[in-house]
Protein backbone atom coordinates (compact mmCIF):
# COMPACT_ATOMS: atom_id res chain seq x y z
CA UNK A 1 136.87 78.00 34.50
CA UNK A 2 137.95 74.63 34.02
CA UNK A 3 136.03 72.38 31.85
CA UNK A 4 134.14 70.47 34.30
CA UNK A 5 132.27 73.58 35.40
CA UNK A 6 131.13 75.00 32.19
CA UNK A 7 127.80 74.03 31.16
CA UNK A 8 127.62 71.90 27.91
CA UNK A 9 127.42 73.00 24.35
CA UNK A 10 125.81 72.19 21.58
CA UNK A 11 126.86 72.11 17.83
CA UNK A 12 125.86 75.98 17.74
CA UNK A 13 127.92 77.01 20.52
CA UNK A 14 124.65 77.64 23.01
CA UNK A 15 124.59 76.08 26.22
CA UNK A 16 122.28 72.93 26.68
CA UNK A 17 120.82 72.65 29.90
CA UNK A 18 119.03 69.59 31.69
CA UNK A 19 115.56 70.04 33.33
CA UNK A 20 117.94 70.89 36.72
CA UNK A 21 117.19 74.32 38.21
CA UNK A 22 120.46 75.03 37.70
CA UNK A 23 122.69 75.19 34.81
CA UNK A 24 124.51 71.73 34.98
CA UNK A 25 122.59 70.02 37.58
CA UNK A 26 121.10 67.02 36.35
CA UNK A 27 117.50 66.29 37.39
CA UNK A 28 116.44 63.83 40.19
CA UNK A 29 113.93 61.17 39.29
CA UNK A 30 110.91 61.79 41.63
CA UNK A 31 111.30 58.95 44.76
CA UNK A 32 107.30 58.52 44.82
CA UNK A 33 107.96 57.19 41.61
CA UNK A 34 110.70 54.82 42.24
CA UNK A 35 108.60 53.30 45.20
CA UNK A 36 105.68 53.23 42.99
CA UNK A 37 107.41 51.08 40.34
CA UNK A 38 109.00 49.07 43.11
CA UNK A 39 105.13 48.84 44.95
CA UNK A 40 103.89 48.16 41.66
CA UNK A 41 106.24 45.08 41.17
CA UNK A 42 105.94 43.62 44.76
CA UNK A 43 102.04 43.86 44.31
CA UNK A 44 102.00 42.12 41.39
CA UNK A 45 104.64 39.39 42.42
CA UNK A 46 102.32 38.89 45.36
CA UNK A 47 99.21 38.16 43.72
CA UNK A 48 100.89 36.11 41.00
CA UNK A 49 101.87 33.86 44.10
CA UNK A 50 97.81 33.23 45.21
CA UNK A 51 99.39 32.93 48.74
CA UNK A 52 99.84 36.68 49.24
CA UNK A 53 97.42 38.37 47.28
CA UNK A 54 95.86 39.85 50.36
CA UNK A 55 99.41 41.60 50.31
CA UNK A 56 99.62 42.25 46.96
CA UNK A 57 96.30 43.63 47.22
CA UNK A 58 97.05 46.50 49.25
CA UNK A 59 100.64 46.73 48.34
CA UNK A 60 99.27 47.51 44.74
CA UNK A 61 96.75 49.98 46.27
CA UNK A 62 99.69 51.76 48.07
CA UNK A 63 101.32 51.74 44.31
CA UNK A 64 98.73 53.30 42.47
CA UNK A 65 98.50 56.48 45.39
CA UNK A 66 102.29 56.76 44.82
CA UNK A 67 102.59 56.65 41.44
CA UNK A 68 99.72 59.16 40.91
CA UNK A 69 101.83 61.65 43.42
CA UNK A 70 104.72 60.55 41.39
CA UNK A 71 103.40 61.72 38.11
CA UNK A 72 102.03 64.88 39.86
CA UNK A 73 106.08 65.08 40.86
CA UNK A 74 106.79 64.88 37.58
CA UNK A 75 105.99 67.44 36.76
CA UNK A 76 107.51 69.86 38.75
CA UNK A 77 111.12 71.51 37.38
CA UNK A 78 114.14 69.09 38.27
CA UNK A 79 112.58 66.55 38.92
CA UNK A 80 111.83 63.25 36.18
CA UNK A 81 110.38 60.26 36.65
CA UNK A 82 107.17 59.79 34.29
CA UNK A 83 107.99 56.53 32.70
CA UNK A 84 108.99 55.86 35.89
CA UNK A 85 105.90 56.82 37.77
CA UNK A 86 103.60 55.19 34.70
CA UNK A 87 105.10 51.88 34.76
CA UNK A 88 104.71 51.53 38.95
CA UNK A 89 100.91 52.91 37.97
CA UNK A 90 100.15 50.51 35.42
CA UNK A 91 101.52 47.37 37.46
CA UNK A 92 100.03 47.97 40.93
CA UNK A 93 96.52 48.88 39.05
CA UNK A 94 97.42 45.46 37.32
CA UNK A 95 97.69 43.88 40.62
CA UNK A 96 94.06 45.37 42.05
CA UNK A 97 92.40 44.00 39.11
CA UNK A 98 94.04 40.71 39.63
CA UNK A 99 94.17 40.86 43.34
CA UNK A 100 90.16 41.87 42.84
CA UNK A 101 89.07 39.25 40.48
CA UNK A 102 91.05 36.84 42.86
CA UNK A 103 89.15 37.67 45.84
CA UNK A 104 85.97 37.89 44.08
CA UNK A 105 86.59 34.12 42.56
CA UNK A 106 87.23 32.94 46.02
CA UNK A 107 84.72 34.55 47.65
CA UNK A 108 82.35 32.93 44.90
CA UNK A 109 83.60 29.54 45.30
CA UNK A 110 83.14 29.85 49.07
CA UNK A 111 79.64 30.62 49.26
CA UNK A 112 78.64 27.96 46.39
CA UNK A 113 77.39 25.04 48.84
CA UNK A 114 78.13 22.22 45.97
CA UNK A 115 81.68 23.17 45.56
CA UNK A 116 82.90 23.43 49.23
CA UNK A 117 80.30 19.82 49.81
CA UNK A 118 82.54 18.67 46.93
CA UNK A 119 85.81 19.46 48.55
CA UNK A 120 85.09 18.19 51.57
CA UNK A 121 83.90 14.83 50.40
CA UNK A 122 87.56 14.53 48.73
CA UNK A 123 89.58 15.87 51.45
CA UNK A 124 87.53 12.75 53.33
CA UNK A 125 88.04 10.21 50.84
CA UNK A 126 91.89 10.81 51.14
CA UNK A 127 92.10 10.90 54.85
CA UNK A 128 90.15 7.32 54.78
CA UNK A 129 92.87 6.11 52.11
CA UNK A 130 95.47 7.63 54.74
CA UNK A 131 94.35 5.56 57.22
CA UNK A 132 93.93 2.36 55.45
């Protein structure tokens, strides 16, 4: 056998093995993961924005389903991918709560009478100074 081939050893001569099925084979990180963190990431880039957080809304929902299948994944021999999985959980739940809070503050601010009477008198007052 040629080097490449034999499995690793430790200091006591045994062989090591990763979480692979196989001898050798290293283990795959778990792709609901991956697209969990990335998810996770968009979402909260979205909502950050204001502009999007309709998007980042249910781009962070979509996160949180994948990165609870990712964990679930995780678990499985050969394949890795926890941290991986938590971090995508943590920032597209992150995003909801943001996204939700958000929403809810808008949707507040919409239905109090004063504040919208309030904006609208200023959006007036500059379109008279516009067309002075």
């Amino acid at each position: 056998m040629t080097a490449s081939s034999e499995p690793a050893r430790s200091g006591g001569g045994t062989p090591t093995r990763t979480r692979g099925d196989r001898p050798g084979t290293a283990a795959k990180t778990s792709a609901a993961a991956t697209f969990a963190l990335v998810f996770g990431v968009s979402a909260l880039i979205c909502v950050l924005t204001a502009i999007l957080a309709w998007a980042g809304l249910i781009l962070g929902i979509i996160g949180v389903i994948l990165g609870i299948v990712g964990l679930k994944m995780a678990r499985r021999p050969g394949v890795t991918g926890r941290g991986v999985a938590i971090g995508g959980l943590v920032l597209s739940a992150l995003a909801v709560l943001i996204g939700l809070a958000l929403a809810a503050g808008i949707t507040t601010f919409i239905n109090n009478e004063g504040a919208v009477d309030r904006i609208q008198q200023q959006v007036d007052d500059l379109r008279d100074k516009l067309d002075d």
